[in-house]
Protein backbone atom coordinates (compact mmCIF):
# COMPACT_ATOMS: atom_id res chain seq x y z
CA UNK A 1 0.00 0.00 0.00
CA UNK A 2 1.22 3.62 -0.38
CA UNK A 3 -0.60 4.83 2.65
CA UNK A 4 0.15 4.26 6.13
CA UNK A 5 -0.81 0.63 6.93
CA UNK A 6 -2.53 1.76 10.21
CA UNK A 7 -4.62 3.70 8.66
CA UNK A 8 -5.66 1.93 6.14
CA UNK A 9 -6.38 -0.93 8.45
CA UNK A 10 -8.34 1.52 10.59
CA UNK A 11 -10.17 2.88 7.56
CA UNK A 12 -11.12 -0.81 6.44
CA UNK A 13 -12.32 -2.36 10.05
CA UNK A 14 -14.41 0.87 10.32
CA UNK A 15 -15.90 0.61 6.75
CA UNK A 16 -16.91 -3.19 6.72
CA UNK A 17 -18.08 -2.84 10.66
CA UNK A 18 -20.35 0.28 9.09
CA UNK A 19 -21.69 -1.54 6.30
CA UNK A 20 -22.24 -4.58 8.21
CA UNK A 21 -24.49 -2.55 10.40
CA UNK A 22 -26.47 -0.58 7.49
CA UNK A 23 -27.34 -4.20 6.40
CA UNK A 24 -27.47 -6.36 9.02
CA UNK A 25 -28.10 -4.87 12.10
CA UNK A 26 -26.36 -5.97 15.61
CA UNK A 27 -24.00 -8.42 15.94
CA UNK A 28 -25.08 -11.79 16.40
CA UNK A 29 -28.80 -11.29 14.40
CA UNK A 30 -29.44 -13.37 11.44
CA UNK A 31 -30.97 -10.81 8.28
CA UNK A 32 -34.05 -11.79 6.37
CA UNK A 33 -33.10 -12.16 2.84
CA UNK A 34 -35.36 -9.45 1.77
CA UNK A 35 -35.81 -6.34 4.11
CA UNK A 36 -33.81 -5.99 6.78
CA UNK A 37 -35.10 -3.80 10.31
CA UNK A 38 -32.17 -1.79 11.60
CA UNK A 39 -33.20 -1.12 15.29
CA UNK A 40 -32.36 1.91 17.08
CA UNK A 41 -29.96 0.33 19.06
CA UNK A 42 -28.07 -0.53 16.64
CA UNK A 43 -27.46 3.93 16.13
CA UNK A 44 -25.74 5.13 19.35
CA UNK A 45 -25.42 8.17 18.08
CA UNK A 46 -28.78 9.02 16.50
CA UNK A 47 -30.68 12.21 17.92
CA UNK A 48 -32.71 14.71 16.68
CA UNK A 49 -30.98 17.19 14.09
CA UNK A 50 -31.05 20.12 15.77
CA UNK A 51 -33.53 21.74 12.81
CA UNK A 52 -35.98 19.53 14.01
CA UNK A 53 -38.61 19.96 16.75
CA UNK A 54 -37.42 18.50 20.11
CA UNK A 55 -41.25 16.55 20.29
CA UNK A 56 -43.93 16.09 16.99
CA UNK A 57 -44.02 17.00 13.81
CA UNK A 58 -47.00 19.55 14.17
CA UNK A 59 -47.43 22.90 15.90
CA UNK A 60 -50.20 23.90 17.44
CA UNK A 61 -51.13 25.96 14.22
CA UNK A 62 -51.29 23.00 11.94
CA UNK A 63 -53.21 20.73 14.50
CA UNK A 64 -56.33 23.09 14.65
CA UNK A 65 -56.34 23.63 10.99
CA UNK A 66 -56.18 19.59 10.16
CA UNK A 67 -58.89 19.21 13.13
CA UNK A 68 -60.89 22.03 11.60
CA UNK A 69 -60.85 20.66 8.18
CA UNK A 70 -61.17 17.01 9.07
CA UNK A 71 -64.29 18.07 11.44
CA UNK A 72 -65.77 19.88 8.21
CA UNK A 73 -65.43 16.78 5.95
CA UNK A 74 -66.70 14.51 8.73
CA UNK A 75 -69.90 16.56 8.87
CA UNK A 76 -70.42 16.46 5.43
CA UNK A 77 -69.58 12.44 5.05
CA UNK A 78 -72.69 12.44 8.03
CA UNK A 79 -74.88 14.84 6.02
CA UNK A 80 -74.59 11.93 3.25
CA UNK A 81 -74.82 9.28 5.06
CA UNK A 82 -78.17 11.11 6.56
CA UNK A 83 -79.79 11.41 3.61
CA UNK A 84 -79.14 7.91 2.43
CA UNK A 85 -80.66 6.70 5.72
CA UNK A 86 -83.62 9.01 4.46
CA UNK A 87 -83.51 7.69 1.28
CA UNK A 88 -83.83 4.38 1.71
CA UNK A 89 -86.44 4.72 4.81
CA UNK A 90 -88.93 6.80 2.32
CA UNK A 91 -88.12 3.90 -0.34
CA UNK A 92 -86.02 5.53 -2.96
CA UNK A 93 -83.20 4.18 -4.06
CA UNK A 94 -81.65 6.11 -7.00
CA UNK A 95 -79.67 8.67 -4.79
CA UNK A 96 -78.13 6.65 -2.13
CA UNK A 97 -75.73 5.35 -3.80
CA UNK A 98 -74.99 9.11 -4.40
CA UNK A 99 -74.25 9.85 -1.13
CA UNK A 100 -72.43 6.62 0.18
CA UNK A 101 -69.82 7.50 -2.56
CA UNK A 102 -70.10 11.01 -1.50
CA UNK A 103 -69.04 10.34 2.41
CA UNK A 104 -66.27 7.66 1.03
CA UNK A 105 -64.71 10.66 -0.99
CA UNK A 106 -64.59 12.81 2.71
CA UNK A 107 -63.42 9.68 4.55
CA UNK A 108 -60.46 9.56 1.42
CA UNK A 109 -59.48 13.44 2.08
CA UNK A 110 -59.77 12.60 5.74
CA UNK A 111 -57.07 10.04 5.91
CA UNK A 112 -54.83 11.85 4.29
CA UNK A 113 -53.70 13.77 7.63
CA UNK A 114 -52.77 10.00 9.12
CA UNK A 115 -50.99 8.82 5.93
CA UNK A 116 -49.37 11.55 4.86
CA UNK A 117 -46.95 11.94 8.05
CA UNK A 118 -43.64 11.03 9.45
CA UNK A 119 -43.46 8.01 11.35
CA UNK A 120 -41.61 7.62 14.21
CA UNK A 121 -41.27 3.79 14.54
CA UNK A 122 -37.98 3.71 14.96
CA UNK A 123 -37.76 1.33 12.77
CA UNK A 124 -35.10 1.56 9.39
CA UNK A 125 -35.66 -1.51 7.26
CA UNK A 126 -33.29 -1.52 3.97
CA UNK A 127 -32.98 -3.56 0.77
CA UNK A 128 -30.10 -4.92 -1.15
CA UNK A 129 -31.19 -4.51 -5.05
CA UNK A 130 -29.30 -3.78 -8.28
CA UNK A 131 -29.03 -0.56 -9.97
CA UNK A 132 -26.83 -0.48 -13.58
CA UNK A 133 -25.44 -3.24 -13.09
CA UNK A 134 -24.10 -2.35 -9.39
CA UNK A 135 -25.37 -3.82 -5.79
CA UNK A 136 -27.38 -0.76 -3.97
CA UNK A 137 -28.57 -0.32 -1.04
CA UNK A 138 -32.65 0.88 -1.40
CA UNK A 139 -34.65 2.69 1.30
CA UNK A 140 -38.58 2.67 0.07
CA UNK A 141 -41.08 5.74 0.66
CA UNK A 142 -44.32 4.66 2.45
CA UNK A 143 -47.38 3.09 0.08
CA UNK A 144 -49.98 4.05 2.40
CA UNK A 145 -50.26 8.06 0.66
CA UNK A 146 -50.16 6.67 -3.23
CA UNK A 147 -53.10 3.90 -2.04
CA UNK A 148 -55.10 6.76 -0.29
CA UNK A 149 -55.04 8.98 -3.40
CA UNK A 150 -56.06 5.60 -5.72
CA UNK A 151 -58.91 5.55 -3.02
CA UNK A 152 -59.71 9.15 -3.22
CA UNK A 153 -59.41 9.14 -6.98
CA UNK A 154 -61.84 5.43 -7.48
CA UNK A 155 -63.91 7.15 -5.37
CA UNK A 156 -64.62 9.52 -8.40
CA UNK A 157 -64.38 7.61 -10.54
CA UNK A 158 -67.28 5.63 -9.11
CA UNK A 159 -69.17 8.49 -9.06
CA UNK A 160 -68.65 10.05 -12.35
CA UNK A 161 -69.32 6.30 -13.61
CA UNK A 162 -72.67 5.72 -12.08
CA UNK A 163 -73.64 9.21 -13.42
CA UNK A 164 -72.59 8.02 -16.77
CA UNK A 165 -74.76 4.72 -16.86
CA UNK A 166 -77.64 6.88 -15.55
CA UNK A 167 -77.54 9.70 -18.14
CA UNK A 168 -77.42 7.03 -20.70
CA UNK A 169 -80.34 5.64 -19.52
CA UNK A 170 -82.29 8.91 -19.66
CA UNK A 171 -80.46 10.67 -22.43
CA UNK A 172 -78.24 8.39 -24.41
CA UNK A 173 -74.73 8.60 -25.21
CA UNK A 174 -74.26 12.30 -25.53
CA UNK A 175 -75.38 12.82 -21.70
CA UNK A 176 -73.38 10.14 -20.66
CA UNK A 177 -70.34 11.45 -22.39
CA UNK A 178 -69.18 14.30 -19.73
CA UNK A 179 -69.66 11.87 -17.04
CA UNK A 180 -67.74 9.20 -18.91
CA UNK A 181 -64.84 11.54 -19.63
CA UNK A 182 -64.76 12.73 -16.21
CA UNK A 183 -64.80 8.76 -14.87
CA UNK A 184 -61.46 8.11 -17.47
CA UNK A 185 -59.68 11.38 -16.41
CA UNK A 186 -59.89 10.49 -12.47
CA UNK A 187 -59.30 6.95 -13.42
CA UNK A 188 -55.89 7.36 -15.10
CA UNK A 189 -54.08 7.98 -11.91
CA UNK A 190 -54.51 4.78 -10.49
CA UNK A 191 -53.87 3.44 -13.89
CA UNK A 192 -50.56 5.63 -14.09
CA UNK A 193 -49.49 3.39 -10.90
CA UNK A 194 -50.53 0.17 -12.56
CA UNK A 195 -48.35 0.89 -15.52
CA UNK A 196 -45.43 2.23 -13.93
CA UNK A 197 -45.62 5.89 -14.95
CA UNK A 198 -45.98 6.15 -11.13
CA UNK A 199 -44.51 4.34 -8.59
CA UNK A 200 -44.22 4.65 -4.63
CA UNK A 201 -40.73 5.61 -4.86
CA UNK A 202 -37.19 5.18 -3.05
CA UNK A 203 -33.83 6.36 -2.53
CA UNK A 204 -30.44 4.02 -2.99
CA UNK A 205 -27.12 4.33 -2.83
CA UNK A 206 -24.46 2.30 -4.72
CA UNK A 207 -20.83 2.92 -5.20
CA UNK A 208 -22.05 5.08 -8.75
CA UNK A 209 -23.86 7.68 -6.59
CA UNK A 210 -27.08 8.48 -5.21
CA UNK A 211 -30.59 7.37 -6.93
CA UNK A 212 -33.88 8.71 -6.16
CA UNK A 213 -37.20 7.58 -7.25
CA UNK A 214 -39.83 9.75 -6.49
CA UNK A 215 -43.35 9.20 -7.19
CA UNK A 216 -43.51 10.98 -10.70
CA UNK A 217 -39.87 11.25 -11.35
CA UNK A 218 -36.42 9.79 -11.54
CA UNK A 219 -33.01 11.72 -9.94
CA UNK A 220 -29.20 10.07 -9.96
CA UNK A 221 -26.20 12.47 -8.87
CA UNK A 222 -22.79 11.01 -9.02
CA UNK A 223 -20.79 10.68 -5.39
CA UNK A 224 -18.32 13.28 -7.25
CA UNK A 225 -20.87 16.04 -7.46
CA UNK A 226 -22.26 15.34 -3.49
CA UNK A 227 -21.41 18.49 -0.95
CA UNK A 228 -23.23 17.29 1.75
CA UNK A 229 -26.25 16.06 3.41
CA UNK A 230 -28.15 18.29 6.09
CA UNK A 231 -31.51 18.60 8.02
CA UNK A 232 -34.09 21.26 7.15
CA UNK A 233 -37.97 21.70 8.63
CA UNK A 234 -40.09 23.54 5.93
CA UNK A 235 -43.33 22.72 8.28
CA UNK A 236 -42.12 19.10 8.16
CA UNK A 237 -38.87 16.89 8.49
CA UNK A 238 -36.61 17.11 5.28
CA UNK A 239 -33.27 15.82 4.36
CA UNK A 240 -31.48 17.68 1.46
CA UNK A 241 -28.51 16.32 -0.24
CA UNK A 242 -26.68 19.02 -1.71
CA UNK A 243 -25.24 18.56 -5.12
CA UNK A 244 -22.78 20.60 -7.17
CA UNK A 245 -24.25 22.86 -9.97
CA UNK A 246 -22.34 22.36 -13.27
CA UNK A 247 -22.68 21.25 -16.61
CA UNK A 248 -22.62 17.71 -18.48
CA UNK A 249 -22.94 14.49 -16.90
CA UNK A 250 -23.97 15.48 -13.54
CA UNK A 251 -27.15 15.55 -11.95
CA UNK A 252 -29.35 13.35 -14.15
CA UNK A 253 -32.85 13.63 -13.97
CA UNK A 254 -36.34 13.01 -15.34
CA UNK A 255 -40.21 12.94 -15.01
CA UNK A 256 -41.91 9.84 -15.59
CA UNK A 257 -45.54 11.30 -15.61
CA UNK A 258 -46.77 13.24 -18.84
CA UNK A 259 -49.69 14.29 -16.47
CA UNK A 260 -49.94 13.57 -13.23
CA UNK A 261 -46.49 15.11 -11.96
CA UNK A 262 -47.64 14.25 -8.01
CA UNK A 263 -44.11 15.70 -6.78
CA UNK A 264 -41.77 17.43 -8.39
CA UNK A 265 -38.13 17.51 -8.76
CA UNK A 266 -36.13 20.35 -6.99
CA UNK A 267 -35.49 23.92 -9.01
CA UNK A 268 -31.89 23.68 -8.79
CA UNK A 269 -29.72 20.82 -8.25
CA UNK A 270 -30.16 18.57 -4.84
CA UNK A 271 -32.15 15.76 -3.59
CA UNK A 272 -35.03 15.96 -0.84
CA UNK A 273 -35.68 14.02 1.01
CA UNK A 274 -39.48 14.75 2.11
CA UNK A 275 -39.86 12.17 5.60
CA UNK A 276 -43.55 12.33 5.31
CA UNK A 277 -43.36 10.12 2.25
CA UNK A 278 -40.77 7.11 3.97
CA UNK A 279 -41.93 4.83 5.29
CA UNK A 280 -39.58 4.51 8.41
CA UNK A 281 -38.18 6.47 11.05
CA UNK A 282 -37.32 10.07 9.80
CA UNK A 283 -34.57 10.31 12.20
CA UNK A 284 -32.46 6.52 11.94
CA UNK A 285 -33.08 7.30 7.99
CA UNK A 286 -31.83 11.02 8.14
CA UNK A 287 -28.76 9.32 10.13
CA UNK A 288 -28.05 7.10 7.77
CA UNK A 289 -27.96 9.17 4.35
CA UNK A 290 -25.91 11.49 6.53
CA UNK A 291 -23.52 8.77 7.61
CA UNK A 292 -23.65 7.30 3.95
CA UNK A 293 -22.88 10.56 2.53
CA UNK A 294 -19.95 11.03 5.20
CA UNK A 295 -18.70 7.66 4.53
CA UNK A 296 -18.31 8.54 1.01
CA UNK A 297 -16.66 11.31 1.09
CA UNK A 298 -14.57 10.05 3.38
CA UNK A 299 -13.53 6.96 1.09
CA UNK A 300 -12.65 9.65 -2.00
CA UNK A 301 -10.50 11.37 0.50
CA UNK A 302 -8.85 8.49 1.27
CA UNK A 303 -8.35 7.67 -2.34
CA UNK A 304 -6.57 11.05 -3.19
């Protein structure tokens, strides 16, 4: 070697103990071959970035406005399910199934606030998978706020649907038509996940560089162009990789949606993290992109 052989040795202990922890967890557990739960023991170090609030994810603000709204949209989902009660006790039949669709669409928008949140689990569970050709290591976003929009959006499509075999009834195909548009424009979300076009999404790292896949687009920024990797709180927990700014082969990215661009990629060049999307522990997985990151830089250091 041309470097000092304590080092190095220090360097390589430390890197294989590291990696054997991203992956496998404490010493002396046995890994599932597919996803693998990193406990919080097995972070010493992890805490809080110091952007973050000490306790929640909410302030006080944000809690009356989701109560307000979800208080509004329960009273509504009651209104419908009050007059299909109505309905069906005075023996017609033709609008209930009106409002039962109506009060699922306000039970859709009301989950939103319970899906659409960070999760602290402390749980971290990571997956070994193969990007280009090269072993990764994958960290998935949470299904639960894709499968409450195909709700929301089925819901409509229900609706819009129904309305479309009734106008044809009464007026043929050229009342049915709006309705039938309607039910294919609400319907080609879900579909959009179905094909691929959307997807739940992730974030990996492999020895090429960092790979995001967000819900409507794709992001990959080589290890050469990463700064750093830091904490922000825009109203809820981020991570945000900085990436150099330059020309040519750097950060590479794309939208996979003609449409229905859910999320969007970042103005300038950098990767967010948004931890209302993942599905695990916004803290252990801000700790590890930050030690991943860290570790990285470390390694081209090394190499220099």
């Amino acid at each position: 070697m041309r470097d000092d052989p304590v080092l190095v040795n220090e360097f390589v202990v430390r890197e294989v103990e590291r990696r054997r922890q991203f992956r496998f967890g404490p010493a002396g557990t046995v890994p599932s071959a597919a996803a693998i739960p990193v406990s919080p023991a097995t972070w010493p170090d992890t805490g809080r970035p110091a952007e973050w609030p000490r306790r929640g994810w909410r302030t006080t603000r944000d809690y009356v406005k989701v109560t307000l709204s979800m208080l509004m949209f329960a009273a509504v989902a009651g209104v419908c399910v009050a007059g299909a009660v109505v309905d069906l006790r005075d023996g017609g039949t033709a609008s209930v199934k009106y409002f039962v669709a109506a009060a699922a669409v306000c039970v859709s928008i009301c989950s939103f606030p319970f899906v659409l949140r960070p999760w602290s689990n402390g749980e971290l569970t990571t997956e070994s998978c193969e990007l280009d050709g090269q072993p990764a290591t994958r960290i998935r976003y949470s299904a639960r706020p894709p499968i409450a929009l195909c709700l929301l959006f089925g819901t409509f499509v229900l609706i819009f649907g129904m309305a479309a075999i009734d106008s044809a009834e009464d007026s043929g195909l050229p009342g049915a038509l709006p309705f039938a548009t309607a039910a294919l424009f609400f319907a080609s979300l879900p579909l959009s996940f179905l094909v691929g076009r959307l997807q739940v999404g992730w974030i990996a790292f492999s020895d090429r560089g960092i790979h995001q896949r967000g819900w409507s687009f794709e992001s990959f920024v080589p290890w050469t162009d990463v700064v750093n990797a830091h904490a922000l709180f825009p109203g809820y927990p981020m991570t945000m990789i900085t990436v150099l700014e330059r020309d040519g082969t750097g950060w590479q990215r794309r939208n996979t949606a003609w449409f229905w661009k859910i999320d969007r990629l970042p103005p300038t060049a950098m990767i967010e993290i948004d931890h209302r999307k993942m599905r695990d522990d916004p803290v252990l997985v801000h700790d590890f992109i930050v030690r991943e990151v860290e570790a990285k830089q470390q390694s081209r250091r090394w190499r220099r």
